[in-house]
Every structure is written in structure tokens, then in C-alpha cells.
Protein backbone atom coordinates (compact mmCIF):
# COMPACT_ATOMS: atom_id res chain seq x y z
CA UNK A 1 -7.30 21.39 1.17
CA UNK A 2 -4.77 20.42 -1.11
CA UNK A 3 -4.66 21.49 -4.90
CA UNK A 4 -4.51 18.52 -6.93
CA UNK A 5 -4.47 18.05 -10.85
CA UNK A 6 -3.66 15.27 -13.04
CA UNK A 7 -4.42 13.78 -16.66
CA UNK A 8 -4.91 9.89 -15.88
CA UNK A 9 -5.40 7.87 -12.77
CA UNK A 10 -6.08 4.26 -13.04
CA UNK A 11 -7.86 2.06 -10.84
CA UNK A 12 -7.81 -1.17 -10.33
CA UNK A 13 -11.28 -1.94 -8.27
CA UNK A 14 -14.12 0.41 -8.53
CA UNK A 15 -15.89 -0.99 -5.49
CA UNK A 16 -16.25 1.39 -2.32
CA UNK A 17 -12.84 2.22 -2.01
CA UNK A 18 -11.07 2.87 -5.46
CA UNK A 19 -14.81 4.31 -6.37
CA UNK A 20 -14.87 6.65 -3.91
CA UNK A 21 -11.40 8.31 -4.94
CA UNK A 22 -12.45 8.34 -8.47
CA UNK A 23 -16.20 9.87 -7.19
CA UNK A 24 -13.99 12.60 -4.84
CA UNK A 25 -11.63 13.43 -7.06
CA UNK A 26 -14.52 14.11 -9.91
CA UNK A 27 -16.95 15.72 -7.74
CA UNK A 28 -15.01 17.69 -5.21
CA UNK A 29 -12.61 18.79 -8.45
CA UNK A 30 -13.80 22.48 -7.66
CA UNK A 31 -12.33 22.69 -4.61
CA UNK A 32 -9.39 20.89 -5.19
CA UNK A 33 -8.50 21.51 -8.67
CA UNK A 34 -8.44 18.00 -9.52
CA UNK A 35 -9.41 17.28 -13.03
CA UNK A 36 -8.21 14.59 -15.62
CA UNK A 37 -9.66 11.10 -17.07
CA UNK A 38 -10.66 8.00 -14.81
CA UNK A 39 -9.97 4.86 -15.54
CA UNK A 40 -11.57 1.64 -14.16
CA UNK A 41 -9.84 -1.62 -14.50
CA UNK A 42 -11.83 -4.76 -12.87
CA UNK A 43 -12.01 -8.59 -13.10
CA UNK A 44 -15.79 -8.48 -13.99
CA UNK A 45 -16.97 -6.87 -16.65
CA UNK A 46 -20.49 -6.14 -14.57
CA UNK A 47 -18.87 -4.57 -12.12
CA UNK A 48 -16.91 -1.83 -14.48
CA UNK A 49 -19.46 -1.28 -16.33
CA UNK A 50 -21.52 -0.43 -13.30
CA UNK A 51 -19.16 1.78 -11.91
CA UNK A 52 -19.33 3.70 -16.02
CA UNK A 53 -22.85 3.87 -15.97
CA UNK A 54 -23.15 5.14 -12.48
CA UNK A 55 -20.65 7.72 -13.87
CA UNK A 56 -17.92 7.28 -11.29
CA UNK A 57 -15.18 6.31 -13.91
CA UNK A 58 -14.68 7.88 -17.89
CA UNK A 59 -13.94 4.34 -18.98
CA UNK A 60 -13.42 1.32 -18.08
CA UNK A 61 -11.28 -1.93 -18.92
CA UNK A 62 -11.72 -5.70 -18.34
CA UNK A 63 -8.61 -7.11 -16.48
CA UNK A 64 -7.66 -9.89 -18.97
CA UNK A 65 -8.07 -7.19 -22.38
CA UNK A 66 -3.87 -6.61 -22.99
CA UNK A 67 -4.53 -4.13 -25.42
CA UNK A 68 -6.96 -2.54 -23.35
CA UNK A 69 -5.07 -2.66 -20.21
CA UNK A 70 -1.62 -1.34 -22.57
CA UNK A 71 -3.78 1.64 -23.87
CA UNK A 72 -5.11 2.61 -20.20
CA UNK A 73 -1.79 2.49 -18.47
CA UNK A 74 -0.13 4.89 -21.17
CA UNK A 75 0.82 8.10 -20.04
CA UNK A 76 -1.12 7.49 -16.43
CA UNK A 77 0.02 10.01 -13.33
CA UNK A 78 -1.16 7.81 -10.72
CA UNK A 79 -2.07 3.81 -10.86
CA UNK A 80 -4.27 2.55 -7.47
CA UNK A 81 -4.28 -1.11 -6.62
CA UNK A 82 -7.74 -0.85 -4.75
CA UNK A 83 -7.94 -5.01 -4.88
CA UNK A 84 -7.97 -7.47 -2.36
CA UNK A 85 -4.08 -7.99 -0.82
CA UNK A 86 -3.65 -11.20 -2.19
CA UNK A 87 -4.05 -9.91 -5.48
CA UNK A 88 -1.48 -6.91 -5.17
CA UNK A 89 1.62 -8.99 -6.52
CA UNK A 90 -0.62 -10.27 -9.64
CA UNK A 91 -1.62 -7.11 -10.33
CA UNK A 92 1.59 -5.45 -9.93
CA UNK A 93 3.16 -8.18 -12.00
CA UNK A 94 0.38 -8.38 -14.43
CA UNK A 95 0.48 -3.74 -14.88
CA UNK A 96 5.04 -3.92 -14.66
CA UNK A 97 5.31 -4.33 -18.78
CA UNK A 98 2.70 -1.84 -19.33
CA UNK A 99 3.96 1.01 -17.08
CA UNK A 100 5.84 4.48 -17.60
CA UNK A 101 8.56 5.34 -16.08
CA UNK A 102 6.62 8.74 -14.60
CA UNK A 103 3.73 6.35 -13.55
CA UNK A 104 3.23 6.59 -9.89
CA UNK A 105 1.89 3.04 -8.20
CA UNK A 106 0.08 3.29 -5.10
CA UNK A 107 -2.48 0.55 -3.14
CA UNK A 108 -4.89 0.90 -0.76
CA UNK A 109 -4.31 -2.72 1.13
CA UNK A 110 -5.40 -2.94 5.00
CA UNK A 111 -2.13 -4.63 5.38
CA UNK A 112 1.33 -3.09 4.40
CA UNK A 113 3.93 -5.95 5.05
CA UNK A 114 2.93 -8.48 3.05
CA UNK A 115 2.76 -5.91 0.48
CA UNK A 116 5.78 -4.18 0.36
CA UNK A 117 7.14 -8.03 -0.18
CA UNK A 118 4.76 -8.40 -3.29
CA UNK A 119 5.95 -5.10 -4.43
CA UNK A 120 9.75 -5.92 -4.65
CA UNK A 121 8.77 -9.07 -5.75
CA UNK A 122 6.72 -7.64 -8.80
CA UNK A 123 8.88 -4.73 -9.86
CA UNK A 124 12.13 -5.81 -8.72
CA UNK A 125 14.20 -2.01 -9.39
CA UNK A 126 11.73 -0.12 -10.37
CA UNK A 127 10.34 -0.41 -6.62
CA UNK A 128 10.92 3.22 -6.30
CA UNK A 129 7.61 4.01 -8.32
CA UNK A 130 5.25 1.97 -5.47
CA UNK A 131 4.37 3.71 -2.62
CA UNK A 132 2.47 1.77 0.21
CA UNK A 133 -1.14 3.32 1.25
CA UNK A 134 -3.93 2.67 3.56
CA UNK A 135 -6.73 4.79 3.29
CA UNK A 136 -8.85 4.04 6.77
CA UNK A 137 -12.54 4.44 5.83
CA UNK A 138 -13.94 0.86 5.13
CA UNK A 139 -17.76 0.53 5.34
CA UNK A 140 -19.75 -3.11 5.44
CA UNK A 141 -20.79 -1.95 1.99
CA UNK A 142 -18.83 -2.79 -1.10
CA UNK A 143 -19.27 -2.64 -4.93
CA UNK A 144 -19.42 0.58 -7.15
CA UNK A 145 -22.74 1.70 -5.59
CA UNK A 146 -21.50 1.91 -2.02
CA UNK A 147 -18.96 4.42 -3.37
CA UNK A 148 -19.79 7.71 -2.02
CA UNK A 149 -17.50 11.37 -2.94
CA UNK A 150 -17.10 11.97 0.84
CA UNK A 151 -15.83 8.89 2.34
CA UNK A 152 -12.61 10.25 3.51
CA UNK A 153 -13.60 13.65 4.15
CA UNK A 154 -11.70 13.88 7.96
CA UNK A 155 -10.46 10.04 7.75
CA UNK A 156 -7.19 8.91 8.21
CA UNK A 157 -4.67 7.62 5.40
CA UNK A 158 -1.69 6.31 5.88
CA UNK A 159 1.27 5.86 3.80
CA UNK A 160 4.37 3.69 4.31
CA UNK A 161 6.85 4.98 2.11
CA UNK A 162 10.10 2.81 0.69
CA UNK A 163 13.34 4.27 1.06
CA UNK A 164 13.73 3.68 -2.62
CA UNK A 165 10.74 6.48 -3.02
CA UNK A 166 11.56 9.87 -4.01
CA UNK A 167 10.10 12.44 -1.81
CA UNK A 168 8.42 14.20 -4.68
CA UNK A 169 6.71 10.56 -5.34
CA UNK A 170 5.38 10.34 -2.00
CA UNK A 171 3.82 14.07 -1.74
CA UNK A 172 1.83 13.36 -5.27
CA UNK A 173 0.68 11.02 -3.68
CA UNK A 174 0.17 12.74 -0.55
CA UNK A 175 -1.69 15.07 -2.39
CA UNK A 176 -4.44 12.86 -3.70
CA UNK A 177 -5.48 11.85 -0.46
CA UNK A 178 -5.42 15.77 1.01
CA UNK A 179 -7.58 16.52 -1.74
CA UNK A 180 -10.36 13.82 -0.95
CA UNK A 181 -10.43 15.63 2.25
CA UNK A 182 -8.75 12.79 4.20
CA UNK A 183 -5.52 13.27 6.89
CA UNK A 184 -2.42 11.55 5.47
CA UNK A 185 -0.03 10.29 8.35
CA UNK A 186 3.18 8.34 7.94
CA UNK A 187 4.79 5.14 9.43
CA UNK A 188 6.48 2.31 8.76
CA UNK A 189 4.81 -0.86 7.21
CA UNK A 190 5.78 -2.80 10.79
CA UNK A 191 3.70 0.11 12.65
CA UNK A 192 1.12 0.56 10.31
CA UNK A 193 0.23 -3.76 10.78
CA UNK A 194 0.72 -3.54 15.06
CA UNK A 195 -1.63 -0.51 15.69
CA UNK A 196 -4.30 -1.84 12.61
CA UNK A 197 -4.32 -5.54 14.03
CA UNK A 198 -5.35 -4.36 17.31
CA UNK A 199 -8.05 -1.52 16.03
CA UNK A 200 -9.22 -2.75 12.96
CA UNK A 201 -8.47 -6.81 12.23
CA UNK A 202 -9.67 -7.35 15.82
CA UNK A 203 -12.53 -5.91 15.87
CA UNK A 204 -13.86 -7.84 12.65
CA UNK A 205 -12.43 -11.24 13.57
CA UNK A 206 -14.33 -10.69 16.61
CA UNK A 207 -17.82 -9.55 14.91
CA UNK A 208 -17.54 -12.29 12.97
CA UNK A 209 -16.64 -14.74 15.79
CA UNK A 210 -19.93 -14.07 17.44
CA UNK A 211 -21.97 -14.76 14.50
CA UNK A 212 -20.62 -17.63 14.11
CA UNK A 213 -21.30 -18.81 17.58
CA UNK A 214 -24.96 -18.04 17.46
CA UNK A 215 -25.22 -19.75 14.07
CA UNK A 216 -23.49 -22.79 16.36
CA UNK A 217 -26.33 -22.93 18.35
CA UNK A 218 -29.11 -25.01 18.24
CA UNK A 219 -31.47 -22.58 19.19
CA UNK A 220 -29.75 -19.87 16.59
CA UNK A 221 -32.99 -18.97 15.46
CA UNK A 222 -34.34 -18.25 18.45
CA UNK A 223 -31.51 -16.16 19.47
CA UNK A 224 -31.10 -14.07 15.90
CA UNK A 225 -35.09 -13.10 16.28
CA UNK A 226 -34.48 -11.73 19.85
CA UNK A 227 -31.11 -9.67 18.61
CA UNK A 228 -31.38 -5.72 19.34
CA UNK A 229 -29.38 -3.08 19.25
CA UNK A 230 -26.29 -4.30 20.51
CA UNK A 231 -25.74 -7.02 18.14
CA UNK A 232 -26.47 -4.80 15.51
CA UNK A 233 -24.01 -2.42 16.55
CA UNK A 234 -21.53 -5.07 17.54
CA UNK A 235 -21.91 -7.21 14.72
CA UNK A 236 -22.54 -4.29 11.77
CA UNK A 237 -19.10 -5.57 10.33
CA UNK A 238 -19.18 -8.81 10.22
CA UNK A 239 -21.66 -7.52 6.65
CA UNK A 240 -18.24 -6.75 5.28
CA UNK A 241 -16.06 -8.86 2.09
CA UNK A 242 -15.31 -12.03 3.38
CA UNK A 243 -12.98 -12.76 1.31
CA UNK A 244 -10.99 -9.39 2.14
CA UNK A 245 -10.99 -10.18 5.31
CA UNK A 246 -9.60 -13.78 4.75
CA UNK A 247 -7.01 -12.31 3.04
CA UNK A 248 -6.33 -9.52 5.44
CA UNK A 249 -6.63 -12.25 8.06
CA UNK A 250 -3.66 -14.29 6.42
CA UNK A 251 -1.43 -11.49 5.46
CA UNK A 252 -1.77 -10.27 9.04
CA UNK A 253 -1.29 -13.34 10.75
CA UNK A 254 1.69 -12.50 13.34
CA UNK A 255 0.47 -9.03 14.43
CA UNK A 256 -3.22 -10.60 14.51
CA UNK A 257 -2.17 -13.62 16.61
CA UNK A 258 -0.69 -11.23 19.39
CA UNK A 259 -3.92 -9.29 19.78
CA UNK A 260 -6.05 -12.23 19.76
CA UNK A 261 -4.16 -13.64 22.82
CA UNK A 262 -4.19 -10.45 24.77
CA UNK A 263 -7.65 -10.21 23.77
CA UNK A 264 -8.14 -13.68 25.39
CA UNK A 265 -6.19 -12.90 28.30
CA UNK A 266 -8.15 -9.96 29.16
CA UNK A 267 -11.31 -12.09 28.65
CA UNK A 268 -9.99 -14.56 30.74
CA UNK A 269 -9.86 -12.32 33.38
CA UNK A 270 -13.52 -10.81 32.78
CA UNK A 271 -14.08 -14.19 33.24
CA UNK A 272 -12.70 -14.87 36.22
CA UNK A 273 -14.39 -12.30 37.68
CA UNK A 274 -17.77 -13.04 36.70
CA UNK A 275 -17.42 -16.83 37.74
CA UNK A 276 -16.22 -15.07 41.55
CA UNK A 277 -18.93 -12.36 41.35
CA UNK A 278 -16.21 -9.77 41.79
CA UNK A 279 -18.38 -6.97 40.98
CA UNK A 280 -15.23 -3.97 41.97
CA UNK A 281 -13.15 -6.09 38.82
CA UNK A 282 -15.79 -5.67 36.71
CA UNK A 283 -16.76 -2.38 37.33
CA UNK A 284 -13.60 -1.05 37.57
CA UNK A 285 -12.99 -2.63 33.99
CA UNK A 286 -16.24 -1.52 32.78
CA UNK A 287 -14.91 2.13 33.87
CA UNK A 288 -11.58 2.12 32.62
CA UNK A 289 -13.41 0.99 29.18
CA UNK A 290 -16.05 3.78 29.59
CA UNK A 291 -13.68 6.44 30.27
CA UNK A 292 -11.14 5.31 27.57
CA UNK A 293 -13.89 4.96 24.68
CA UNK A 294 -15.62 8.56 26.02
CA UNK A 295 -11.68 10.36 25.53
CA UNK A 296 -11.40 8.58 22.37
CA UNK A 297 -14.43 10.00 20.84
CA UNK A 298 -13.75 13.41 21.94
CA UNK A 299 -10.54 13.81 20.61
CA UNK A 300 -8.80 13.12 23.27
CA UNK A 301 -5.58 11.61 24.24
CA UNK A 302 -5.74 8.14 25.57
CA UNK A 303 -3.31 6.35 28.39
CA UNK A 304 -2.99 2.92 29.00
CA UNK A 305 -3.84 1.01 31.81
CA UNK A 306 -0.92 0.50 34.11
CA UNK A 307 -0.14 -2.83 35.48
CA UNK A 308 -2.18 -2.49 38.85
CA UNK A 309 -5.62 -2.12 37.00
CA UNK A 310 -5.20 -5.50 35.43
């Protein structure tokens, strides 16, 4: 586990994500040498203020305060965007007059395109202090009590770094992650919004597509009081931020759109299959899946389907 110290992080968002870092790097500070003062920055004043009593920041600071915001920026190591993605380039352009030139940004957006672009756009040269993150642990839950000190114990973070970024910039940051216990991979922003589009937009816009079919229905009632454990399962994220997910939906858009239609091409094809009663198709689908999702969750190395198995 990486050793990790610092005097000031900020963080902008004190829900389950930016909460979570602060609650880490607090309470898992004697095995990873973090240590150092926590800020919290939101939009609503209940919601910092939560996140200060619940003790997961030192102090905290209402979005619109200048002063405040001026004072809490001063001399920080590390600044985390932990907001929505459609607020990253209002944030970054709201925090450019305040910041040091030793300030580290970073942001924890499920998207990393349309981010980068909000970046350059918000601090023009001094790009070089923003490096692009992902930290892959969402949970349906949100707000400061859903954040939890091991959250990315063993989860995946990913970081797109600039070519404007120093290398030293990028470990520090690095570092943060290592010490919340989390894996920190790299790739480019383009690779980083193919492989999440398919894994993690999907998935959601698809959770949420169901319930909204049901809720179509006119027996929806009927149907939600006979729902067991496969809904549940199947639908547990569609309890997630809706208006994240807009946003990630919209920011996403091009990568998204390409899954959705190989999505419906493969359903197409379940389809077909059910309307023929080819049970071999489906089973041998149903097997590939099996088989697939069984590797997966041991650990192991997947291979795709070749061309014959469609």
C-alpha cells in the first residue's frame, strides 16, 4: 500500500464518492501515512454540513462563498472534482482564479472525453495541473452517508493522463488512489469511454430501460408486486443519481450509441431464436454467457466469441 501524506485536499462533492476518499484517507491514515486537513466544498449547504457532522470532512464550504472558496483553495496539494460531468467545466472555471500553481486538479467523472474538453476549455495553459480520473466503485447509494472508508479497497481507478502532465503530477496522484487501497490503471480518455460504455453505461441504461417498461404497463402494479430476485438483482441500479446518469448518458453519447446497437443486434438474434424455438441458439448463447460471466468472476481471462457462435 502506498505511503501517502499531504496538508490539504479539497473536494468538491462529499456524496459517496468524494466522501469516501476523504473517509479512507482519514481512517486508513495509519496504514498509509496519509494525514492533513479535508475540505468539503458543495452546492447545498445541508449536504456539507452533513458530511462535517458525520465527521468525514474538517470543514466545509458553500459553493457560491468567494471568500470561503479563496481561503480553502490556498495552499491545497490535491483539488477533486467529485461532481456530476456536466458540472466539471463550471467548476474548473469557477476554482482557475483561486488556484496555486503546486495545486494538483484531479476528477472523478465516469466519462473522460468530454472532460478533458472542459478542462482545456477551463484552464486554457495551465492544463498541465488536471489530471483525468475514474475511480470505478459506484454504488446505487449517494449522499455523505453512503460514504464508506473501504469503497475502493481492491477496485479499479483509472487515470487518463494529458501529455501536458508532468509525471511527478500523475504519481501524486497515483498515490492517493494506492493508498485508499484501490488499483490505479492507465489509458487514454478514447479507451477509458469504449470499454466503460459497454460495462458500465450499458448496463444502467438497460436497468433503467426495464423499469420503465413495467411502469408502461397497464398492469405495472401487478407486475412490480410479483418481482423477485431477478429484478432486484437486475434492476439494483437503476436506484442510482438520475441525473448523473443523464449526464453520463449525454457526455457518452457516441461510444453509448455503438453498444446499444450491438446490444440490439444480439437481442435481435435471441429473438429470432425464441420466435423459431431454436433451443441449440439459445442454449449455446446461454453457455457462452455462463462460461464467460463464471471466468470473469474468477479472475480469469476472457475471449470473445468468434464469428461462428453468432
Amino acid at each position: 500500500m502506498a505511503a501517502f501524506s499531504f496538508n490539504k485536499i479539497v473536494i468538491f462533492g462529499v456524496g459517496l464518492i468524494g466522501g469516501s476518499l476523504a473517509r479512507a484517507l482519514r481512517e486508513r491514515a495509519g496504514l498509509t501515512g496519509a494525514k492533513g486537513e479535508v475540505v468539503g466544498v458543495g452546492r447545498s449547504i445541508k449536504s456539507v454540513e452533513r458530511a462535517l457532522e458525520l465527521g468525514v470532512i474538517d470543514s466545509a464550504v458553500f459553493l457560491d462563498d468567494d471568500r470561503a472558496l479563496e481561503l480553502a483553495l490556498r495552499d491545497a496539494d490535491i483539488v477533486l472534482v467529485a461532481a456530476p460531468v456536466a458540472q466539471t467545466e463550471p467548476l474548473l472555471r469557477r476554482i482557475a482564479p483561486f488556484l496555486d500553481t503546486r495545486t494538483i486538479v484531479t476528477d472523478a467523472g465516469s466519462t473522460k472525453n468530454d472532460v478533458v474538453s472542459a478542462a482545456r476549455a477551463a484552464l486554457g495553459d495551465r492544463v498541465a495541473q488536471f489530471v483525468p480520473g475514474h475511480p470505478i466503485a459506484g454504488r446505487e447509494s449517494s449522499g455523505p452517508d453512503a460514504a464508506i472508508p473501504d469503497l475502493y479497497v481492491d477496485r479499479n481507478v483509472v487515470l487518463c493522463p494529458l501529455p501536458e502532465n508532468p509525471a511527478s503530477v500523475v504519481e501524486r496522484v497515483a498515490d492517493m488512489w494506492l493508498a485508499t487501497g484501490a488499483r490505479v490503471h492507465r489509458m487514454t480518455a478514447e479507451q477509458h469511454d469504449s470499454v466503460l460504455a459497454s460495462v458500465s453505461h450499458l448496463p444502467h441504461v438497460l436497468s433503467f430501460a426495464l423499469v420503465e417498461m413495467i411502469l408502461q404497463a397497464p398492469d405495472a402494479a401487478l407486475k412490480f408486486s410479483f418481482a423477485a430476485g431477478g429484478f432486484r438483482d437486475f434492476t439494483r441500479i437503476a436506484a442510482s443519481s438520475p441525473e448523473m446518469w443523464r449526464d453520463i448518458c449525454i457526455a457518452n453519447r457516441a461510444a453509448l450509441l455503438t453498444e446499444i446497437d450491438a446490444y440490439t443486434n444480439v437481442l435481435a438474434r435471441l429473438r429470432q431464436a425464441i420466435d423459431t424455438a431454436d433451443g441449440a441458439a439459445l442454449q449455446a448463447a446461454f453457455e457462452r454467457s455462463r462460461t464467460a460471466r463464471t471466468v470473469w468472476q474468477q479472475g480469469g481471462a476472457i475471449k470473445a466469441a468468434d464469428d461462428s457462435a453468432q
